[in-house]
N, C-alpha and C. Protein backbone atom coordinates (compact mmCIF):
# COMPACT_ATOMS: atom_id res chain seq x y z
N UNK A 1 -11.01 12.13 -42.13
CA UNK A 1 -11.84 13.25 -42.51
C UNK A 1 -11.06 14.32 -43.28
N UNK A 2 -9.58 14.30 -43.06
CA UNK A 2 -8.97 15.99 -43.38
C UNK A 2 -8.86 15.08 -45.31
N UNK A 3 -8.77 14.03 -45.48
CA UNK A 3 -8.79 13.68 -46.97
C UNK A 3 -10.17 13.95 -47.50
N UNK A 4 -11.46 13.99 -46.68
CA UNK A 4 -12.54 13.94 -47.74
C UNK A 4 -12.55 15.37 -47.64
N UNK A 5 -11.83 16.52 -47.11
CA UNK A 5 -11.86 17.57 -47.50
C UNK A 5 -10.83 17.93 -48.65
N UNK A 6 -10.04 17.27 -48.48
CA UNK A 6 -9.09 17.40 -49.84
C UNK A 6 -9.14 17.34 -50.85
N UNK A 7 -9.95 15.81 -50.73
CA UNK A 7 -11.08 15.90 -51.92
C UNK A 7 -11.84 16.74 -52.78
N UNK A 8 -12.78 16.80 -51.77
CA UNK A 8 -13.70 17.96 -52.35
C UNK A 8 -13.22 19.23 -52.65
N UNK A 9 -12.09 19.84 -51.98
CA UNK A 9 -11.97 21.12 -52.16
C UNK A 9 -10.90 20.93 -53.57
N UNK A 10 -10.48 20.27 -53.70
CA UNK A 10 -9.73 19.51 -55.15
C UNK A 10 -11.50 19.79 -56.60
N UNK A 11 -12.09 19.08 -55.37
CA UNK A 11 -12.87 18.76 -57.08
C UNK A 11 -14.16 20.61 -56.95
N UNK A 12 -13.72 21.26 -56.02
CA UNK A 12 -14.26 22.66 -56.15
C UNK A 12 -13.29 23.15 -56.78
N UNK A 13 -11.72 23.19 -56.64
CA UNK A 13 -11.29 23.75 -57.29
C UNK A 13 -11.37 23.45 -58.78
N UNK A 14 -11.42 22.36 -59.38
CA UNK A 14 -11.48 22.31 -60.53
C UNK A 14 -13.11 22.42 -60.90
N UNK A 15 -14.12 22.58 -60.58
CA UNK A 15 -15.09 23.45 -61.06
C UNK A 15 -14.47 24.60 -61.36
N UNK A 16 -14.23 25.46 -60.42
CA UNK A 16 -13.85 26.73 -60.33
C UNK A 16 -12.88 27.01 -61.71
N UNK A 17 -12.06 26.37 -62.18
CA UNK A 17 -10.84 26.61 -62.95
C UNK A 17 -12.13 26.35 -64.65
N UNK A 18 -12.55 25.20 -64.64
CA UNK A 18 -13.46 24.48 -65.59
C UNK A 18 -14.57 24.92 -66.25
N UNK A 19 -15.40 25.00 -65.44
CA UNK A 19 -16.64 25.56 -65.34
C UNK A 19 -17.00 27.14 -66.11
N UNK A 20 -16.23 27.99 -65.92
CA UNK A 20 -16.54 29.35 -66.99
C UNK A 20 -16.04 29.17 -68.40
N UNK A 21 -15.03 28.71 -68.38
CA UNK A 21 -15.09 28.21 -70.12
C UNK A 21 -16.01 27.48 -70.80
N UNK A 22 -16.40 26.47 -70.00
CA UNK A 22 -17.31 25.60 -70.72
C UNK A 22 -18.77 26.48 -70.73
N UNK A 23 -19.17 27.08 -69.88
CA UNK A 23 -20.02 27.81 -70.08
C UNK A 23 -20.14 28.70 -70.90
N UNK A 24 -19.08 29.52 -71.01
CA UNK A 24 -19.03 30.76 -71.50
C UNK A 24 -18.83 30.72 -73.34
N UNK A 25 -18.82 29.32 -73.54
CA UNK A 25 -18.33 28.91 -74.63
C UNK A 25 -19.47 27.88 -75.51
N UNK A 26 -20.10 27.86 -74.39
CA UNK A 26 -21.64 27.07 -74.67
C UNK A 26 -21.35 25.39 -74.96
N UNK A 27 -20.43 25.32 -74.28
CA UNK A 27 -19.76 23.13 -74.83
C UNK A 27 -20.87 22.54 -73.69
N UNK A 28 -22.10 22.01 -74.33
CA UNK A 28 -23.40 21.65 -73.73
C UNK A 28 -22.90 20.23 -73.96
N UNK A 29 -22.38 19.60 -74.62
CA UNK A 29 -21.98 18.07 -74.69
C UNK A 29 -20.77 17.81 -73.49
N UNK A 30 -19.64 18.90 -73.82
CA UNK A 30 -18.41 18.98 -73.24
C UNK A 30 -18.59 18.87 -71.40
N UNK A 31 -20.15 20.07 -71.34
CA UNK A 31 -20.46 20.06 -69.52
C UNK A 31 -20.92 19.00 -69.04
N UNK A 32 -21.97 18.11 -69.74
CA UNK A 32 -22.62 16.62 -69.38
C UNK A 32 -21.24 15.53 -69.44
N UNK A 33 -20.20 15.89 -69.99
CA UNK A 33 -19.00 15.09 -69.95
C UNK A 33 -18.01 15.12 -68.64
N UNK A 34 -18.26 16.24 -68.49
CA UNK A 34 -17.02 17.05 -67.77
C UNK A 34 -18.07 16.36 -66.01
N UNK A 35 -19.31 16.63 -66.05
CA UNK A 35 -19.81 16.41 -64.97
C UNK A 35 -19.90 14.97 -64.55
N UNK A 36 -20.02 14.15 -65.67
CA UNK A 36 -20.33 12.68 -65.31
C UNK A 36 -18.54 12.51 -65.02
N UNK A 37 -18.02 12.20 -65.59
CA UNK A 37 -16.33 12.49 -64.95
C UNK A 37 -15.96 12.61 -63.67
N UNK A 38 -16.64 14.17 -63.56
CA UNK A 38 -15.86 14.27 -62.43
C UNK A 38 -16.85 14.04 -60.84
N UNK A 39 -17.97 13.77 -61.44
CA UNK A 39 -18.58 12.66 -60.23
C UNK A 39 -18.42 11.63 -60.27
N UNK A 40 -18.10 10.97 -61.06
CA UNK A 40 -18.01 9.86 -60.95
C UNK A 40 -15.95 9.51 -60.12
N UNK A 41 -15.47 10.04 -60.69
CA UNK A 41 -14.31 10.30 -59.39
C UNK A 41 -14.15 10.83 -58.26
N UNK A 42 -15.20 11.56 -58.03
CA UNK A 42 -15.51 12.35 -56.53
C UNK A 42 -15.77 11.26 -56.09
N UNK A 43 -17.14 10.20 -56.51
CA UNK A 43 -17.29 9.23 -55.43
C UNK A 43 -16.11 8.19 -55.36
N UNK A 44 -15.33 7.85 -56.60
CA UNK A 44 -14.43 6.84 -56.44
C UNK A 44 -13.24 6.97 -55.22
N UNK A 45 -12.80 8.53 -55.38
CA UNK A 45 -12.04 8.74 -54.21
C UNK A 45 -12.55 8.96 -52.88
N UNK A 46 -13.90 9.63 -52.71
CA UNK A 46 -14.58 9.43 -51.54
C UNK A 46 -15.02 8.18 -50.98
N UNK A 47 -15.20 7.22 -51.78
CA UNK A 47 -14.99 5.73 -51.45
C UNK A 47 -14.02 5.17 -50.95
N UNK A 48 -12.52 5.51 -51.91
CA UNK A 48 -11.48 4.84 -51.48
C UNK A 48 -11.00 5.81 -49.55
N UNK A 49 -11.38 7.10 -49.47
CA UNK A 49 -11.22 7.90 -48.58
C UNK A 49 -11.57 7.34 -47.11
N UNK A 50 -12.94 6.63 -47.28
CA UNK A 50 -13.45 5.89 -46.30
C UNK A 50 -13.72 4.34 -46.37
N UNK A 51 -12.40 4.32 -46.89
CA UNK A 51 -12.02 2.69 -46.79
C UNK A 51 -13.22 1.66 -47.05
N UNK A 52 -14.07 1.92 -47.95
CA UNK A 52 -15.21 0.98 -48.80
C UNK A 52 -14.51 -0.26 -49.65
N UNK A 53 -15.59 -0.91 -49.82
CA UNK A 53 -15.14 -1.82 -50.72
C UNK A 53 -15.77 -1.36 -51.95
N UNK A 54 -14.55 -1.67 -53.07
CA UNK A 54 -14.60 -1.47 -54.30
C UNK A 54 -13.94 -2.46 -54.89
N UNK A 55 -14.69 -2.86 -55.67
CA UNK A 55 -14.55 -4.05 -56.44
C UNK A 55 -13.48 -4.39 -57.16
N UNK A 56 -12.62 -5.11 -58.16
CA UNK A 56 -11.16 -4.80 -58.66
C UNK A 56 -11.90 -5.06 -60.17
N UNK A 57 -11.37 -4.31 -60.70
CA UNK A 57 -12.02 -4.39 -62.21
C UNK A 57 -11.70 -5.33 -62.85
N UNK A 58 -10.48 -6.17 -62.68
CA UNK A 58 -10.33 -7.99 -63.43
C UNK A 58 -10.99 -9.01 -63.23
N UNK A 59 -11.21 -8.18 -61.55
CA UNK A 59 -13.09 -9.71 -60.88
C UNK A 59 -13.60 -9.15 -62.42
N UNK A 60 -14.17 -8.06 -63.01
CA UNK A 60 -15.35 -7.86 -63.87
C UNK A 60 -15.53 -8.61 -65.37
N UNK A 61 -13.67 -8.56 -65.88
CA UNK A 61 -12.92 -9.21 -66.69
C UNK A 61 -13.11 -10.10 -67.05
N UNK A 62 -12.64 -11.22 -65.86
CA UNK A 62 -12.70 -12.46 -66.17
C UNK A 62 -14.41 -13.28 -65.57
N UNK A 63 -15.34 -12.32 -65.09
CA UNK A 63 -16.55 -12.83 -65.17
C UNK A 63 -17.21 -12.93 -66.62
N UNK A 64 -16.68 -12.25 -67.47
CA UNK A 64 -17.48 -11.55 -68.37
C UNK A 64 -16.70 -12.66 -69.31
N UNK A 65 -15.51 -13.10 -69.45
CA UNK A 65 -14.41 -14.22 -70.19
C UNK A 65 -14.58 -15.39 -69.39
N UNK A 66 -15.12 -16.16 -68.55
CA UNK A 66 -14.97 -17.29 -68.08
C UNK A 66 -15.66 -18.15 -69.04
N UNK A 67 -17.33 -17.93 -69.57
CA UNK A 67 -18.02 -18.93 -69.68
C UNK A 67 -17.27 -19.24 -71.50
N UNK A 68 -16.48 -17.99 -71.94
CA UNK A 68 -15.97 -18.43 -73.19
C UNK A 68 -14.53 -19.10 -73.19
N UNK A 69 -13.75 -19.05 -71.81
CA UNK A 69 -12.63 -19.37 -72.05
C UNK A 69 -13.22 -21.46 -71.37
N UNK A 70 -14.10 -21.37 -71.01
CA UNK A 70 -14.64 -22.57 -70.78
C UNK A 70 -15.09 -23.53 -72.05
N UNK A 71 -15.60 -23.14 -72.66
CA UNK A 71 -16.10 -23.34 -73.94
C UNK A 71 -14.31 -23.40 -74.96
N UNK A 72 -13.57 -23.10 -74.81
CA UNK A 72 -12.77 -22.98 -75.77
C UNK A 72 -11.75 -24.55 -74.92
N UNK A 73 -12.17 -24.66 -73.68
CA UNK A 73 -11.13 -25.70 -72.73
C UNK A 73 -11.99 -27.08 -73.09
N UNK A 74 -13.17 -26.76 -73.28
CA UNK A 74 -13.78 -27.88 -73.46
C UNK A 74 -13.73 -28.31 -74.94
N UNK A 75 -13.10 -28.08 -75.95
CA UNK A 75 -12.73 -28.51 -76.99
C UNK A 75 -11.49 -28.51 -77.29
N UNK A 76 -10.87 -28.50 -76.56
CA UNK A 76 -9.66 -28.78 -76.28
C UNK A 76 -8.35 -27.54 -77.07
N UNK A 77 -9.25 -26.00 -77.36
CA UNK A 77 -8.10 -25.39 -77.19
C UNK A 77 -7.18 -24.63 -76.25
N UNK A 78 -7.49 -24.39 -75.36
CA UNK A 78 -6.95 -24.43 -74.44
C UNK A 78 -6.83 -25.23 -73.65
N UNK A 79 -5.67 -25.22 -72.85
CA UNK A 79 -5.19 -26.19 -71.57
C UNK A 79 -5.48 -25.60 -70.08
């Protein structure tokens, strides 16, 4: 638990630091950036925090390269 506070108070602090410039400066692309970002790492580390499963991104890799590196074995360029 004392990490998912670390967390969060990590990703308050960087609102806090973030957040009035981009406002104050009107970066309306820059805030929809800045927000998908940094939720999307809030949950990654709140995931890894409470020991979830998360997938390994080379499973995604080589799902996405199998059916062509198959196709290339079956004509014999690769071995």
């Amino acid at each position: 638990m004392p990490a998912l506070l670390g967390i969060w108070a990590a990703a308050a602090a960087i609102v806090m630091i973030d957040l009035p410039y981009i406002r104050k400066n009107r970066l309306v692309g820059e805030l929809w950036i800045f927000t998908l970002l940094l939720l999307l790492g809030l949950w990654l580390a709140t995931a890894k925090a409470l020991r979830w499963y998360l997938p390994n991104p080379m499973d995604w890799i080589i799902a996405f390269y199998k059916p062509f590196s198959d196709l290339l074995s079956r004509f014999g360029l690769l071995q």
